[in-house]
PDB file of N, CA and C in Angstrom:
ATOM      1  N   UNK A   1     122.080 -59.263 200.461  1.00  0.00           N
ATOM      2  CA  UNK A   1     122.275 -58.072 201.252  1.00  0.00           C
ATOM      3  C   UNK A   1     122.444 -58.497 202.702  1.00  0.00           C
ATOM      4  N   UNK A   2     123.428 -57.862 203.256  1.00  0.00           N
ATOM      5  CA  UNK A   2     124.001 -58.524 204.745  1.00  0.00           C
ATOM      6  C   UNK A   2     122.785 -57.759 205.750  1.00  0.00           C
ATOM      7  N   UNK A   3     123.115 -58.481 206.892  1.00  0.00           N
ATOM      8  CA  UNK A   3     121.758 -57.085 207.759  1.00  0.00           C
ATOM      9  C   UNK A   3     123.148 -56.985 208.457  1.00  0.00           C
ATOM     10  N   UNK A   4     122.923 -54.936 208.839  1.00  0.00           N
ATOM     11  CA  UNK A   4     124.531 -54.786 209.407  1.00  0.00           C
ATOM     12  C   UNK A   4     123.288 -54.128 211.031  1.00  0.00           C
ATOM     13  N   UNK A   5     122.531 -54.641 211.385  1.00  0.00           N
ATOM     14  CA  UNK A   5     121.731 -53.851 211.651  1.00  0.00           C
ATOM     15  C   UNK A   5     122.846 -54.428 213.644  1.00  0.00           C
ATOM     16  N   UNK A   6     122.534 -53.496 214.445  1.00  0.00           N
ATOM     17  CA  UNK A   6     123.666 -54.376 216.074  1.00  0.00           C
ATOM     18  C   UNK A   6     122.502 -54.380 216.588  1.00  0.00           C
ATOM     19  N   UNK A   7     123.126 -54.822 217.791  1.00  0.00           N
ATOM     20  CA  UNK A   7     122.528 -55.611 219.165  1.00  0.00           C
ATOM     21  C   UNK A   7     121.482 -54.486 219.314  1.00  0.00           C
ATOM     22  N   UNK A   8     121.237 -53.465 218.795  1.00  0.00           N
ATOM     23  CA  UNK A   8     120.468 -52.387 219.742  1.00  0.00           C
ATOM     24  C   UNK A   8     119.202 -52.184 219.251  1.00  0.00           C
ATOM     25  N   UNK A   9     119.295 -52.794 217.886  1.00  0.00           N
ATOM     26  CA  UNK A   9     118.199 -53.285 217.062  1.00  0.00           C
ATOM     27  C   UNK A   9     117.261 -53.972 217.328  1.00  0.00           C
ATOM     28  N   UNK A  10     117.913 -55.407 217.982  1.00  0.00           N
ATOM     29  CA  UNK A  10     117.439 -56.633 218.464  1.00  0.00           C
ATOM     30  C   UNK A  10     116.616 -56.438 219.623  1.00  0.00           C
ATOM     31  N   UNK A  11     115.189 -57.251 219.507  1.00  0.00           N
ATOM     32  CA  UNK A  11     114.473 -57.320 220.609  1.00  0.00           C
ATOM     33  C   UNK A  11     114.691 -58.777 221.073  1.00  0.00           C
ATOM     34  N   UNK A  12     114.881 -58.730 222.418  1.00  0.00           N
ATOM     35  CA  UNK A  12     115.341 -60.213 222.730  1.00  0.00           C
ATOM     36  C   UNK A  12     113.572 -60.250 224.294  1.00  0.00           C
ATOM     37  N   UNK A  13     113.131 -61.971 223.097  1.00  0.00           N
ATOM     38  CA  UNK A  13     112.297 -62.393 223.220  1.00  0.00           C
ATOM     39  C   UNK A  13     112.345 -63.381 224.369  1.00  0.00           C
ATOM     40  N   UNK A  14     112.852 -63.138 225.203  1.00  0.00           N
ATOM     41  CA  UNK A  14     113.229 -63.699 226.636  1.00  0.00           C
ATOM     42  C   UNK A  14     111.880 -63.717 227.454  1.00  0.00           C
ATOM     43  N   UNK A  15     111.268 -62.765 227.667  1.00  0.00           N
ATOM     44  CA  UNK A  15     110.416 -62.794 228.022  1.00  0.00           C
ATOM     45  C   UNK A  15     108.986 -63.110 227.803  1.00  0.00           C
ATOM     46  N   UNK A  16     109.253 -63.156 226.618  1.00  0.00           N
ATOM     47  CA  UNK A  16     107.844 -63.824 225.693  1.00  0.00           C
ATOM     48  C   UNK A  16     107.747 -65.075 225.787  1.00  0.00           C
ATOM     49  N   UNK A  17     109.383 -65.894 225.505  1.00  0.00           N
ATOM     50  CA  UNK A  17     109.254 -67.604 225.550  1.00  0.00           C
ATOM     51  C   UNK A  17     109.009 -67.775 226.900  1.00  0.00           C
ATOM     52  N   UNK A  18     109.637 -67.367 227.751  1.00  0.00           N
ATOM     53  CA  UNK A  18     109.158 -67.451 229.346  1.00  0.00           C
ATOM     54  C   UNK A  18     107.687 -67.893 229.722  1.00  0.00           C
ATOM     55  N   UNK A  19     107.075 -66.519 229.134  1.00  0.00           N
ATOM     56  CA  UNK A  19     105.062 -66.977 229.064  1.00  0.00           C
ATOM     57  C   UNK A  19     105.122 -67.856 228.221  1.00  0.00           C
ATOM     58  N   UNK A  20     105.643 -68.417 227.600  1.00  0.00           N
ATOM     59  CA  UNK A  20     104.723 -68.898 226.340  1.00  0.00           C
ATOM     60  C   UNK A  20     105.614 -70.682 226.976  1.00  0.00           C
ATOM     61  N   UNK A  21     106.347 -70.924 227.423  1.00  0.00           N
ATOM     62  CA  UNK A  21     106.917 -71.815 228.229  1.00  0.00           C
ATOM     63  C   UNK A  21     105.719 -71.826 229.464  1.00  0.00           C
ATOM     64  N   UNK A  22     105.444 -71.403 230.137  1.00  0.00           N
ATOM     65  CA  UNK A  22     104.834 -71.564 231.356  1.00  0.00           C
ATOM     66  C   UNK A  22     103.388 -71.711 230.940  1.00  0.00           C
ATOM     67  N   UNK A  23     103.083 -71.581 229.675  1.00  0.00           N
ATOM     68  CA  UNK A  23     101.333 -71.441 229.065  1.00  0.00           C
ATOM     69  C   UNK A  23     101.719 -72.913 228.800  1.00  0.00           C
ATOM     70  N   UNK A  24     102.270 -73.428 228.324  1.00  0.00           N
ATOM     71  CA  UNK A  24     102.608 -74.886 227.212  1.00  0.00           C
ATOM     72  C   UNK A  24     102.540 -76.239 227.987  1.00  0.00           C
ATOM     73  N   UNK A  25     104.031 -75.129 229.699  1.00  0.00           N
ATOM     74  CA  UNK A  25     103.702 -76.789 230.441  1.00  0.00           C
ATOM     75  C   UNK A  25     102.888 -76.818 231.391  1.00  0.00           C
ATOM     76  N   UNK A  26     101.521 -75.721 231.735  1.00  0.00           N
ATOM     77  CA  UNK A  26     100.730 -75.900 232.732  1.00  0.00           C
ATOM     78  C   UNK A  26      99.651 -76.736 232.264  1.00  0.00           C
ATOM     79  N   UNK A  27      99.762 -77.680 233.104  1.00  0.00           N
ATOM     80  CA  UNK A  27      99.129 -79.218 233.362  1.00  0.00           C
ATOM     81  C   UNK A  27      97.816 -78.919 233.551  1.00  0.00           C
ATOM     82  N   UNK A  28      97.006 -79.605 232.933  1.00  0.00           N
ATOM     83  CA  UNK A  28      95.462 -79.536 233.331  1.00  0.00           C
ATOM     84  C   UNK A  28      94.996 -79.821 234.894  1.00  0.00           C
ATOM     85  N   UNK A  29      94.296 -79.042 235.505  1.00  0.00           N
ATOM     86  CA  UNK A  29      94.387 -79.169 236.938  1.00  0.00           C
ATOM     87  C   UNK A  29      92.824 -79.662 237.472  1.00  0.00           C
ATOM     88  N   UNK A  30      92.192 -80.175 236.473  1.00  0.00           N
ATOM     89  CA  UNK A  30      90.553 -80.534 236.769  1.00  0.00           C
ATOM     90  C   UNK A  30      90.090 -81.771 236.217  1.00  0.00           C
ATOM     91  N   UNK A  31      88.862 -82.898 236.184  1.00  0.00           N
ATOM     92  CA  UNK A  31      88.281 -83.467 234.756  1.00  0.00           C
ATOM     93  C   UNK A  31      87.683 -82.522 233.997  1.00  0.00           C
ATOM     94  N   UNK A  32      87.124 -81.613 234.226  1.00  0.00           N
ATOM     95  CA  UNK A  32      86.851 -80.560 232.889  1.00  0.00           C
ATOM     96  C   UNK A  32      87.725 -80.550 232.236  1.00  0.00           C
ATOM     97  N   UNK A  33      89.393 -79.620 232.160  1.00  0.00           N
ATOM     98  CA  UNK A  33      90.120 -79.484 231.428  1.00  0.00           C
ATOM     99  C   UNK A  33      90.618 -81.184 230.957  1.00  0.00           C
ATOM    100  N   UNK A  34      90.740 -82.321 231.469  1.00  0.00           N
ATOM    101  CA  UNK A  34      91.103 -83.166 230.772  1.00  0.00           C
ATOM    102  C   UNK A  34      90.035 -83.588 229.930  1.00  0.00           C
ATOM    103  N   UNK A  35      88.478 -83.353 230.150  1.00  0.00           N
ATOM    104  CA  UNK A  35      87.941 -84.402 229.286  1.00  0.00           C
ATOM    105  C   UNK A  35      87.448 -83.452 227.907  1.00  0.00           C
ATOM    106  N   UNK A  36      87.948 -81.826 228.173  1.00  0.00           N
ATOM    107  CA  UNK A  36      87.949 -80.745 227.073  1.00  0.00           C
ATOM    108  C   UNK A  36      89.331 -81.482 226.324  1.00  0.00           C
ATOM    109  N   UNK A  37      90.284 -81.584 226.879  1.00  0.00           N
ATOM    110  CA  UNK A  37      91.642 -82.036 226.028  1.00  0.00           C
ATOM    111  C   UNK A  37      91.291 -83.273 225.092  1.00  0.00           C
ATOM    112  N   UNK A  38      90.642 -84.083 226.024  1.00  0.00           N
ATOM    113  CA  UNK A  38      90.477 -84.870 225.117  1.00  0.00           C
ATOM    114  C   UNK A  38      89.319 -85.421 224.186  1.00  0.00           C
ATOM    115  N   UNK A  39      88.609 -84.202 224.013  1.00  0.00           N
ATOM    116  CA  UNK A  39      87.387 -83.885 223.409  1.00  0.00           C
ATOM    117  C   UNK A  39      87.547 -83.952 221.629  1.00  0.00           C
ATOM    118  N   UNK A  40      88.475 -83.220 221.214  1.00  0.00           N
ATOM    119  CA  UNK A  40      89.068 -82.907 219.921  1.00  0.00           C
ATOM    120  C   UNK A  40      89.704 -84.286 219.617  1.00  0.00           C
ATOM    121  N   UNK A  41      90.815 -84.668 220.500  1.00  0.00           N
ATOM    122  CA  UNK A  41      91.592 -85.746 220.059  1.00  0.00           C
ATOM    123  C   UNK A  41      90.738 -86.515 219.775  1.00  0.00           C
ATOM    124  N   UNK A  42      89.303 -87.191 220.817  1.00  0.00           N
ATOM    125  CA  UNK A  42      88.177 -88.184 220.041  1.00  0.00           C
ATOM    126  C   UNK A  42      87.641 -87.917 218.025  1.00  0.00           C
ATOM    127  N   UNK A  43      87.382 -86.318 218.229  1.00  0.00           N
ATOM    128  CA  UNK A  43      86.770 -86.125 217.324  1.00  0.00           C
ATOM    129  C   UNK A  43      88.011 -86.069 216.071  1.00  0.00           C
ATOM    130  N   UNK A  44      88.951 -86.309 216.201  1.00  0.00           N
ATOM    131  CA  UNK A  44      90.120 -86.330 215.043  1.00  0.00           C
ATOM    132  C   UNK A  44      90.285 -87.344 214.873  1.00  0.00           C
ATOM    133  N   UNK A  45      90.080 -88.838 215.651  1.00  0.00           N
ATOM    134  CA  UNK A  45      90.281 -90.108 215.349  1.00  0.00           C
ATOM    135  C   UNK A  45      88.894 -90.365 214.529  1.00  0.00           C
ATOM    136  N   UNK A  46      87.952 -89.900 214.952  1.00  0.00           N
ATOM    137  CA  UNK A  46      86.333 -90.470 214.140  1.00  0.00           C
ATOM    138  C   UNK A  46      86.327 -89.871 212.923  1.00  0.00           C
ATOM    139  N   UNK A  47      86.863 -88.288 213.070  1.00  0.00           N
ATOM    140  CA  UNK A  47      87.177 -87.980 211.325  1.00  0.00           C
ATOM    141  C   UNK A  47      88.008 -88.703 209.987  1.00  0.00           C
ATOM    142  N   UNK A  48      89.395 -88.916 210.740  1.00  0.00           N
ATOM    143  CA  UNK A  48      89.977 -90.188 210.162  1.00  0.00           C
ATOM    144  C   UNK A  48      89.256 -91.309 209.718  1.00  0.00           C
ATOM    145  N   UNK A  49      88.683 -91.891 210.319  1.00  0.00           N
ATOM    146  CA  UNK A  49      88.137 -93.083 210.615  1.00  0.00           C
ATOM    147  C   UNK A  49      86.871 -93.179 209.247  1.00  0.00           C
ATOM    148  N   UNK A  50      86.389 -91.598 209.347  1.00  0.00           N
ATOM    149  CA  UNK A  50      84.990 -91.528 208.464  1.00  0.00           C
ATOM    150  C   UNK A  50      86.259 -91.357 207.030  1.00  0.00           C
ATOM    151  N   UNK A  51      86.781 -90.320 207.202  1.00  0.00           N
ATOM    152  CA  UNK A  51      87.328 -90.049 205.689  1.00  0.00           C
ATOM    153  C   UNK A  51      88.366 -91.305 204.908  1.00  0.00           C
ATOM    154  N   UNK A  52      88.849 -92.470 205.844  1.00  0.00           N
ATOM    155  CA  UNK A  52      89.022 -93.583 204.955  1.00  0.00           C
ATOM    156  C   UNK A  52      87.985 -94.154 204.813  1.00  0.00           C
ATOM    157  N   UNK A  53      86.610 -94.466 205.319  1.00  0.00           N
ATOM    158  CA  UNK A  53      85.785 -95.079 204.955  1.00  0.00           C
ATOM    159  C   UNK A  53      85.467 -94.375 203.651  1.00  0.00           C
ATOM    160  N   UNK A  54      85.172 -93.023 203.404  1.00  0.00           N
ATOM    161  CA  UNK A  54      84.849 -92.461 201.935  1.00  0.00           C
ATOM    162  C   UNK A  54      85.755 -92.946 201.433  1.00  0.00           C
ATOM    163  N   UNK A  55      87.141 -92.691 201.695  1.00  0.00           N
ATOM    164  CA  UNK A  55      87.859 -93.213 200.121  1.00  0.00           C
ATOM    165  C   UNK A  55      87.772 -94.457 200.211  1.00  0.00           C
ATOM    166  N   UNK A  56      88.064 -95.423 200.690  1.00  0.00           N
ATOM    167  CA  UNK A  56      87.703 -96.989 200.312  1.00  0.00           C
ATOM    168  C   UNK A  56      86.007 -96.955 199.861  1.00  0.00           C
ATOM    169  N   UNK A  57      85.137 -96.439 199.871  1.00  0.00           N
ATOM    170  CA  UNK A  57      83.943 -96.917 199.446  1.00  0.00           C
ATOM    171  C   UNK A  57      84.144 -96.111 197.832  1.00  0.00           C
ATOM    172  N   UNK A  58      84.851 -95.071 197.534  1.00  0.00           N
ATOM    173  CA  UNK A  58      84.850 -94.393 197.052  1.00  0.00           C
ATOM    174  C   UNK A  58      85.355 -95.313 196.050  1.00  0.00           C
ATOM    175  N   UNK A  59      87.156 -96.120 196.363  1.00  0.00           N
ATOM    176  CA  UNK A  59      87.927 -96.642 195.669  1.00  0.00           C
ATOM    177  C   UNK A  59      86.559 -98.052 194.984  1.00  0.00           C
ATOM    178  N   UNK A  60      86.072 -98.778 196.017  1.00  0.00           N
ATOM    179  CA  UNK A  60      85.380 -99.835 195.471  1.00  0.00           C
ATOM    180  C   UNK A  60      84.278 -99.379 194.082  1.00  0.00           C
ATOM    181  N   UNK A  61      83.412 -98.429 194.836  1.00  0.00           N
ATOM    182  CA  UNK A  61      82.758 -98.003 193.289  1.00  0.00           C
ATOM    183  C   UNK A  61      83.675 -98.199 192.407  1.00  0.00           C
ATOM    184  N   UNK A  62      84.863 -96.981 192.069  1.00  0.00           N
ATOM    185  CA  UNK A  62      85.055 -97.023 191.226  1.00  0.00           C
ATOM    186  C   UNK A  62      85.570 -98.200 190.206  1.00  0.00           C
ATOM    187  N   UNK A  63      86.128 -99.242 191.138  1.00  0.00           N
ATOM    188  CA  UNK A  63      86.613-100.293 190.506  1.00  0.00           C
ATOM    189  C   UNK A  63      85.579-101.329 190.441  1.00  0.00           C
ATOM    190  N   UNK A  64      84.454-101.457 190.542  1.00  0.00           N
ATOM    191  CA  UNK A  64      83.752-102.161 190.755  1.00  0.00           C
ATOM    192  C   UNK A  64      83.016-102.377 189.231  1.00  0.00           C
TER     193      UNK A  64
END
């Protein structure tokens, strides 16, 4: 089914990417906001880090 729907239909999101552009590239302007930024990124490398240790300890049991 075609959409015959015109231009008058259309909401043009010009103004939304605008904010949402200016939210994305505003730069952290403190060490609070950088050491919040990079608060998560620590805790996503140590999760990694733990969840191959389960599966390799995991893999050795089992083959062991």
């Amino acid at each position: 089914m075609a959409n015959t729907q015109g231009p008058q239909g259309n909401h043009d999101p010009a103004g939304n990417t605008q904010m949402f552009r200016a939210f994305v590239d505003e730069a952290p302007q403190g060490p609070q906001q950088a050491a919040a930024a990079a608060g998560p990124r620590i805790g996503l490398i140590i999760g990694v880090v733990v969840a191959v240790a389960i599966v390799a300890a995991v893999a050795w049991l089992a083959l062991s």
